[in-house]
Protein backbone atom coordinates (compact mmCIF):
# COMPACT_ATOMS: atom_id res chain seq x y z
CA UNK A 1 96.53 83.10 119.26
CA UNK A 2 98.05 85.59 121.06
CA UNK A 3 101.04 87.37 120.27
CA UNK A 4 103.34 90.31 120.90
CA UNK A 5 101.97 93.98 120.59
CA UNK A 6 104.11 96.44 118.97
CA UNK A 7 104.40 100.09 119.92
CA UNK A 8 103.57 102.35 116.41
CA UNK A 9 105.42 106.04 116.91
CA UNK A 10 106.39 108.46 114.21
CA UNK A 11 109.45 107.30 111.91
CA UNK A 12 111.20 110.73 113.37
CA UNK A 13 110.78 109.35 116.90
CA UNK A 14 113.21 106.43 115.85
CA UNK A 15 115.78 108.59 113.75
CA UNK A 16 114.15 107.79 110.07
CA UNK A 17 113.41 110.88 108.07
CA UNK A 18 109.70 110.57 106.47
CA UNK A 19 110.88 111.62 102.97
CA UNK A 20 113.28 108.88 103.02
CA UNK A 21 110.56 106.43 103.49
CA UNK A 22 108.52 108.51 100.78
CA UNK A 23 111.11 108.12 98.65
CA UNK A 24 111.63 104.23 99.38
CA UNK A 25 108.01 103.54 98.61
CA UNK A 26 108.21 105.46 95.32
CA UNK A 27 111.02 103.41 94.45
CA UNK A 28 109.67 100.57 95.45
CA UNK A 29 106.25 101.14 92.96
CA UNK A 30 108.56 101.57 90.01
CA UNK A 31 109.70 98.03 90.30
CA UNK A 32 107.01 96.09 91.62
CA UNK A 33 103.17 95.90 92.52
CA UNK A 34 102.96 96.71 96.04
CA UNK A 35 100.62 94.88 98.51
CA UNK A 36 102.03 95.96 102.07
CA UNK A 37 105.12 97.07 103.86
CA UNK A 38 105.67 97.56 107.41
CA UNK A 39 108.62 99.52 108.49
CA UNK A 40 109.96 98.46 112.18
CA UNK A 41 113.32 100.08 114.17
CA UNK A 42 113.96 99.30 117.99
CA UNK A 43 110.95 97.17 118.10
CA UNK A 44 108.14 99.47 117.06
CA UNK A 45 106.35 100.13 114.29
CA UNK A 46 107.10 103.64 112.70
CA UNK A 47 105.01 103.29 109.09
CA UNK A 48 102.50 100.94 107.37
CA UNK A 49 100.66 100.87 104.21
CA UNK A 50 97.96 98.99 102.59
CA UNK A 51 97.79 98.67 99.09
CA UNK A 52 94.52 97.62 96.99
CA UNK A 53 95.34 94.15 94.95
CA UNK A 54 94.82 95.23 91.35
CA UNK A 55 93.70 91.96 88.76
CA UNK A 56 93.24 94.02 85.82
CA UNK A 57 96.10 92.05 84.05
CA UNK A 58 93.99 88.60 84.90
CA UNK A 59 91.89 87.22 81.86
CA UNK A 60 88.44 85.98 83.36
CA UNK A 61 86.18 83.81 81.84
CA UNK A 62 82.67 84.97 80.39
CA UNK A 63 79.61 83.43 81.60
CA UNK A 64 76.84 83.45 78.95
């Protein structure tokens, strides 16, 4: 599969302040649990994140 490659550049390069998106993602981890986000403006990709899936709250079975 092929598909379209986007250009990543800095969030200033696109007129987004980087605190603002700080901000946005600490918001965003008071209300939920965070996997991803990918921020885009005029086509290109100007911040990305990752977030490792936590399963703490699962109960697992024990294998004796």
């Amino acid at each position: 599969m092929t598909g379209k490659k986007f250009e990543r550049t800095t969030p200033e390069a696109v007129g987004i302040s980087s605190k603002s998106l700080e901000r946005l993602i600490e918001n965003l981890e008071q209300v939920t649990e965070m996997h991803g986000i990918v921020v885009m403006r005029h086509e290109k990709i100007c911040a990305e994140g990752w977030w490792a899936v936590s399963y703490t709250h699962l109960t697992l079975p024990t294998i004796a």
